[in-house]
N, C-alpha and C. Protein backbone atom coordinates (compact mmCIF):
# COMPACT_ATOMS: atom_id res chain seq x y z
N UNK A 1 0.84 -1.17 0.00
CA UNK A 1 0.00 0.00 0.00
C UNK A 1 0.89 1.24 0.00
N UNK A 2 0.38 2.02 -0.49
CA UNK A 2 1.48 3.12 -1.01
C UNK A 2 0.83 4.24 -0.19
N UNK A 3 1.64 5.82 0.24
CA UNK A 3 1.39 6.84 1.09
C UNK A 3 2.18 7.87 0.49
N UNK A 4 1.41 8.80 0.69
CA UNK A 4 1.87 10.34 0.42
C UNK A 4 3.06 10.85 1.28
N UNK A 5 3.96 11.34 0.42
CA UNK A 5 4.90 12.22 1.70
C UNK A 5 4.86 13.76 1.55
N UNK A 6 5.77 14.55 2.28
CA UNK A 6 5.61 16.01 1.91
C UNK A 6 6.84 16.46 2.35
N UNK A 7 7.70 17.22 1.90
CA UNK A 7 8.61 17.84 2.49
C UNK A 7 9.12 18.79 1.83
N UNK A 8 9.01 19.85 2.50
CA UNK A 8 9.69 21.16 1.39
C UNK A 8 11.11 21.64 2.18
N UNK A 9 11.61 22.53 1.74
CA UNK A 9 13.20 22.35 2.41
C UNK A 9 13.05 24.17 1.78
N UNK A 10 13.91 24.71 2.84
CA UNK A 10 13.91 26.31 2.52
C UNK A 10 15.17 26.61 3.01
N UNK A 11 16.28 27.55 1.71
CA UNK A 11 17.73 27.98 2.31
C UNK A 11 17.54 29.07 2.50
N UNK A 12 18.23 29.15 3.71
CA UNK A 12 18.83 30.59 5.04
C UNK A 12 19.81 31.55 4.35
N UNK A 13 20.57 30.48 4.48
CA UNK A 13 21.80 30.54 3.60
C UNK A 13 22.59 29.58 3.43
N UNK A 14 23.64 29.88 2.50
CA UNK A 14 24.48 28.54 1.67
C UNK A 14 24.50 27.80 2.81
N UNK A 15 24.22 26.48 2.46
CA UNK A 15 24.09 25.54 3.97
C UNK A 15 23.41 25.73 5.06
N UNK A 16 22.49 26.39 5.31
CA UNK A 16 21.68 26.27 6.34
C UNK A 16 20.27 26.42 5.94
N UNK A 17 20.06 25.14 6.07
CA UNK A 17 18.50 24.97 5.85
C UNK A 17 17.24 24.46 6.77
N UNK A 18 16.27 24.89 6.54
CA UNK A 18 15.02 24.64 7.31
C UNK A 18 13.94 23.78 6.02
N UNK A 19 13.72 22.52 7.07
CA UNK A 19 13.34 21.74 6.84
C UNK A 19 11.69 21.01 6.67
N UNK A 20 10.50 21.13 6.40
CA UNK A 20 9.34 21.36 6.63
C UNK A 20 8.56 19.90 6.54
N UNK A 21 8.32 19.08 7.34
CA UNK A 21 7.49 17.64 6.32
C UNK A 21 6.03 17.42 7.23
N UNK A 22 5.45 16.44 6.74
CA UNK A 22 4.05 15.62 7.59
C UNK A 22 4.30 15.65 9.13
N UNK A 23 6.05 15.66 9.52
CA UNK A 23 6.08 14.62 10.54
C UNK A 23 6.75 15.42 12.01
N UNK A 24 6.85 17.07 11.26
CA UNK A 24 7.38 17.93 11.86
C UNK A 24 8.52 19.38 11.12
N UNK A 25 9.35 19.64 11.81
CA UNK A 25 10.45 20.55 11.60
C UNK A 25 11.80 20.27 11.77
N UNK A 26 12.57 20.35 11.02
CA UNK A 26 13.78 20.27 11.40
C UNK A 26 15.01 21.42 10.64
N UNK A 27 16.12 20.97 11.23
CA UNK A 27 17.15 22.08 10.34
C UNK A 27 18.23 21.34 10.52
N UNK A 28 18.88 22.10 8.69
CA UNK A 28 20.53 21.61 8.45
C UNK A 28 21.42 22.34 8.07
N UNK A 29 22.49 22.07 8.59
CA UNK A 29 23.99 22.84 8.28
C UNK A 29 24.68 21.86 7.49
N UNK A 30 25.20 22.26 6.61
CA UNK A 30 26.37 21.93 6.15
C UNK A 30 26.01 21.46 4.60
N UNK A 31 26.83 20.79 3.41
CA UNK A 31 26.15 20.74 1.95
C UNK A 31 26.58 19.50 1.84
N UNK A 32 27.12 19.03 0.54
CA UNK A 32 26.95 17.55 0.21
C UNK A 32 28.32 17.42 0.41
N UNK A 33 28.66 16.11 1.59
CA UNK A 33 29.03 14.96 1.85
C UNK A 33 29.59 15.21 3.81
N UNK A 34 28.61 16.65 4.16
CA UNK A 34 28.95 16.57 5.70
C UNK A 34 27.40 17.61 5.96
N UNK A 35 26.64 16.50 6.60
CA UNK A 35 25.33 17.82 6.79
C UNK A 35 25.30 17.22 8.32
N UNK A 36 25.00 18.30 9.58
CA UNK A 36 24.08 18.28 10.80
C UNK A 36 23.01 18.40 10.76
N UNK A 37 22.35 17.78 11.32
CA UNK A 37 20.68 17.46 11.53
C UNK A 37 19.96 17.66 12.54
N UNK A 38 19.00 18.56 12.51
CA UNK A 38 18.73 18.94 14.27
C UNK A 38 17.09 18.97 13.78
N UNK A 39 16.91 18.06 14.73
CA UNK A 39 15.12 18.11 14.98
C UNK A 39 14.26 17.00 15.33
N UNK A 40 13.11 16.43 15.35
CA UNK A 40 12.25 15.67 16.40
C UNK A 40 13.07 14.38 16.65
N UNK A 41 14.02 13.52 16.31
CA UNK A 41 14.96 13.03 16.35
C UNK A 41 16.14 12.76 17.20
N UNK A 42 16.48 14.00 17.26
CA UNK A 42 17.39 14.72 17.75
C UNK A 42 19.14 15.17 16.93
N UNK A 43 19.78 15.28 17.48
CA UNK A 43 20.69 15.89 16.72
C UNK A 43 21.65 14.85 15.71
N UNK A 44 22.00 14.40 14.63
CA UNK A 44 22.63 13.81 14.30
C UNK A 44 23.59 14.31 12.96
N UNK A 45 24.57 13.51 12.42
CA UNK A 45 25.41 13.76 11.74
C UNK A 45 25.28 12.60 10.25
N UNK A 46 25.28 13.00 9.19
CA UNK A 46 25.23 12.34 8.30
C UNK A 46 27.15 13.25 7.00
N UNK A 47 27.65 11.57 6.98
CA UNK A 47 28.23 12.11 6.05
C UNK A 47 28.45 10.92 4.70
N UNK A 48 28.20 11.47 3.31
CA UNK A 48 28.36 10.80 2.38
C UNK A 48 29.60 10.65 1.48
N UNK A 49 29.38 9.99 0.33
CA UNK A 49 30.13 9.92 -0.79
C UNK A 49 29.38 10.77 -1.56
N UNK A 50 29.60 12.25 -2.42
CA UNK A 50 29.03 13.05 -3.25
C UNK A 50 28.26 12.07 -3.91
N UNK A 51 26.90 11.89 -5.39
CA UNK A 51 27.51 11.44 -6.43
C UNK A 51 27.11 9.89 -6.42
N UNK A 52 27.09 9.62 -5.07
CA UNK A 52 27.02 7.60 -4.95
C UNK A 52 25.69 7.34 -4.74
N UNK A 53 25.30 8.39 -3.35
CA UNK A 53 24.25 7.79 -2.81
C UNK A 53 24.35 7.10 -1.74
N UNK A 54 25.67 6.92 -1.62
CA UNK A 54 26.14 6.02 -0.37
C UNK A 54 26.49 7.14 0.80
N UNK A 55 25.88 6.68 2.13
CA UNK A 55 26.26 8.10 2.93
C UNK A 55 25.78 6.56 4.96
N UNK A 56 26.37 7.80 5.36
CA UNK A 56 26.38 7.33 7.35
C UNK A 56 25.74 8.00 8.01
N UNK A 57 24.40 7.70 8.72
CA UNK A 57 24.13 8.48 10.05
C UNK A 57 24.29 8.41 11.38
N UNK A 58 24.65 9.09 11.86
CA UNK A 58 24.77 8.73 13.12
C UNK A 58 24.28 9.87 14.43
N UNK A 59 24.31 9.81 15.48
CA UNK A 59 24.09 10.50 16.79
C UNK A 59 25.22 10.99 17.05
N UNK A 60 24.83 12.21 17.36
CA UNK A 60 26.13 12.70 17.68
C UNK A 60 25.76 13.54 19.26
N UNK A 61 26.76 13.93 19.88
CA UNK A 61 26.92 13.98 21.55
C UNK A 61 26.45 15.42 21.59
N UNK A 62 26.24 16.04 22.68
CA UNK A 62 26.39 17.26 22.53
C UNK A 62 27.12 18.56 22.97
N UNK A 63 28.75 17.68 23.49
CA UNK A 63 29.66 18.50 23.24
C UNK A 63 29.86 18.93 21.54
N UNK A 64 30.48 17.99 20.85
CA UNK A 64 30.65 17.80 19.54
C UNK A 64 29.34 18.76 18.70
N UNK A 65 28.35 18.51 19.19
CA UNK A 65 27.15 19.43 18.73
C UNK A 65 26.99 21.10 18.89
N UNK A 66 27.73 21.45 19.61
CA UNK A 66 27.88 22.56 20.20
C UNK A 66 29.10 23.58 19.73
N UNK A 67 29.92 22.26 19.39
CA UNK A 67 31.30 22.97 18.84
C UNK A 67 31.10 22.96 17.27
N UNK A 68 30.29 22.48 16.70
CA UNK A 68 30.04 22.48 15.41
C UNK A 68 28.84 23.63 15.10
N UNK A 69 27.90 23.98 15.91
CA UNK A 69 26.88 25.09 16.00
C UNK A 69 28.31 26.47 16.10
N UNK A 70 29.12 26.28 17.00
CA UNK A 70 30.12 27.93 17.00
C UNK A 70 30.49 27.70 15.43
N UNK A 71 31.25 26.73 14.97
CA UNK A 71 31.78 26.56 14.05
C UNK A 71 30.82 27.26 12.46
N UNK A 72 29.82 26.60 12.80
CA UNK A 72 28.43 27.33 11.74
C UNK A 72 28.38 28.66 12.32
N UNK A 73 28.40 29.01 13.45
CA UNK A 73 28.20 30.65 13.24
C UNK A 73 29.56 31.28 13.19
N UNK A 74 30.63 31.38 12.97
CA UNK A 74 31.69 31.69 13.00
C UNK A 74 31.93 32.01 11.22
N UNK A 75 31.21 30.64 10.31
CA UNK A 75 31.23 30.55 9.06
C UNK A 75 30.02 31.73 8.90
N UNK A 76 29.06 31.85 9.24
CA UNK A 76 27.82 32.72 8.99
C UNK A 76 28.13 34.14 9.18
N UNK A 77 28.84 34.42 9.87
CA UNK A 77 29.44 36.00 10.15
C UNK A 77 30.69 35.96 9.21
N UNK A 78 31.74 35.27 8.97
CA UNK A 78 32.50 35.27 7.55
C UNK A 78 31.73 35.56 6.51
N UNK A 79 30.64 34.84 6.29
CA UNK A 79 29.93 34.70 4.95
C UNK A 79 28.86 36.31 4.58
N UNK A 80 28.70 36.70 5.82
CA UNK A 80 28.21 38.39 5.92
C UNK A 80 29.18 39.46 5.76
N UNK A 81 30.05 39.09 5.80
CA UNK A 81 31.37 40.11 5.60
C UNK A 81 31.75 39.79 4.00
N UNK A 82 32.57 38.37 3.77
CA UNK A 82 32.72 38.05 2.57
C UNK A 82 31.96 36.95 1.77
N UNK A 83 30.98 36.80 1.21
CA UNK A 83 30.31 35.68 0.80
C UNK A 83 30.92 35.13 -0.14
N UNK A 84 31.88 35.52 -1.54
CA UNK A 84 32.62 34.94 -2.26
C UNK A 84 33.83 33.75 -1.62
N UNK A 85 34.34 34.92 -0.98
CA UNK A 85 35.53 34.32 -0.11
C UNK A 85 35.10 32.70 0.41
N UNK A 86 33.77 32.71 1.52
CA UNK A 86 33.59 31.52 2.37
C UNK A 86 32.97 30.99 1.08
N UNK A 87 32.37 30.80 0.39
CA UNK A 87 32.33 29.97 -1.17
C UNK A 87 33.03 28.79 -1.62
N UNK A 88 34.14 29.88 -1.64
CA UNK A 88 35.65 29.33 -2.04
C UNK A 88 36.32 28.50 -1.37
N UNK A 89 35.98 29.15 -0.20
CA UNK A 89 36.87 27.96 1.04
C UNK A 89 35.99 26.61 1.14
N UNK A 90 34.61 26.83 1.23
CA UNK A 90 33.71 25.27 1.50
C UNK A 90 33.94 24.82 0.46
N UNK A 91 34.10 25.09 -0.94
CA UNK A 91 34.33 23.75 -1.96
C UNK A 91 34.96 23.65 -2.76
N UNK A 92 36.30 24.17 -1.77
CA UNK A 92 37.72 23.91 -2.48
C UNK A 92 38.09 22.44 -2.88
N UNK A 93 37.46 21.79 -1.78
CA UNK A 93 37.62 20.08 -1.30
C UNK A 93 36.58 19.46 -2.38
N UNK A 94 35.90 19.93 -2.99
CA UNK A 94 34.82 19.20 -3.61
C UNK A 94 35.61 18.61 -5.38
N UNK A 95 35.60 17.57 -5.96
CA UNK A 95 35.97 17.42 -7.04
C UNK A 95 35.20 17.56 -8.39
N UNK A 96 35.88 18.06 -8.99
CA UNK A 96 35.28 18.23 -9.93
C UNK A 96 35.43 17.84 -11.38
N UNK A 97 34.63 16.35 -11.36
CA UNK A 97 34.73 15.27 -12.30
C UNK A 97 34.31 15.67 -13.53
N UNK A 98 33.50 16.41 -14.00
CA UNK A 98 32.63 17.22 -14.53
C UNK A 98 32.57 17.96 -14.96
């Protein structure tokens, strides 16, 4: 038997998104192959292979949670000053097969 889903997804900014579905609210930091996950759940960490489809979730603590929230706002006040600049720096690492 088959069911409807719903989920719309809305960006803040580059990487920070708010999350909307049937089943509640949630929000994410970070882009493809390191996103944080915060909401009815609770906080967790997903990281993938770009590209595969293949990816890890897991729970994460909430020291580690906390130091990664400064870390996102530390990037968010860079990115208000220079938005090109922090651009450049998040996907320097990214390849580009393509």
């Amino acid at each position: 038997m088959g069911y409807f889903r719903f989920r719309k997804t809305f960006t803040i900014l580059p990487g920070v998104r708010i999350n909307l579905s049937k089943t509640g609210v949630s929000g994410s930091l970070g882009g493809r192959g390191a996103t944080l996950n915060v909401g009815k759940r609770g906080e967790q960490v997903t990281l993938g292979i770009p590209g595969t489809g293949l990816s890890y979730r897991t729970p994460v603590g909430m020291t580690l949670f906390l130091i990664l929230i400064g870390v996102v706002a530390l990037i968010g006040i860079a990115y208000v000053i220079s938005p090109t600049t922090v651009r450049a720096l998040l996907h320097w690492w990214q390849p580009h097969w393509f």
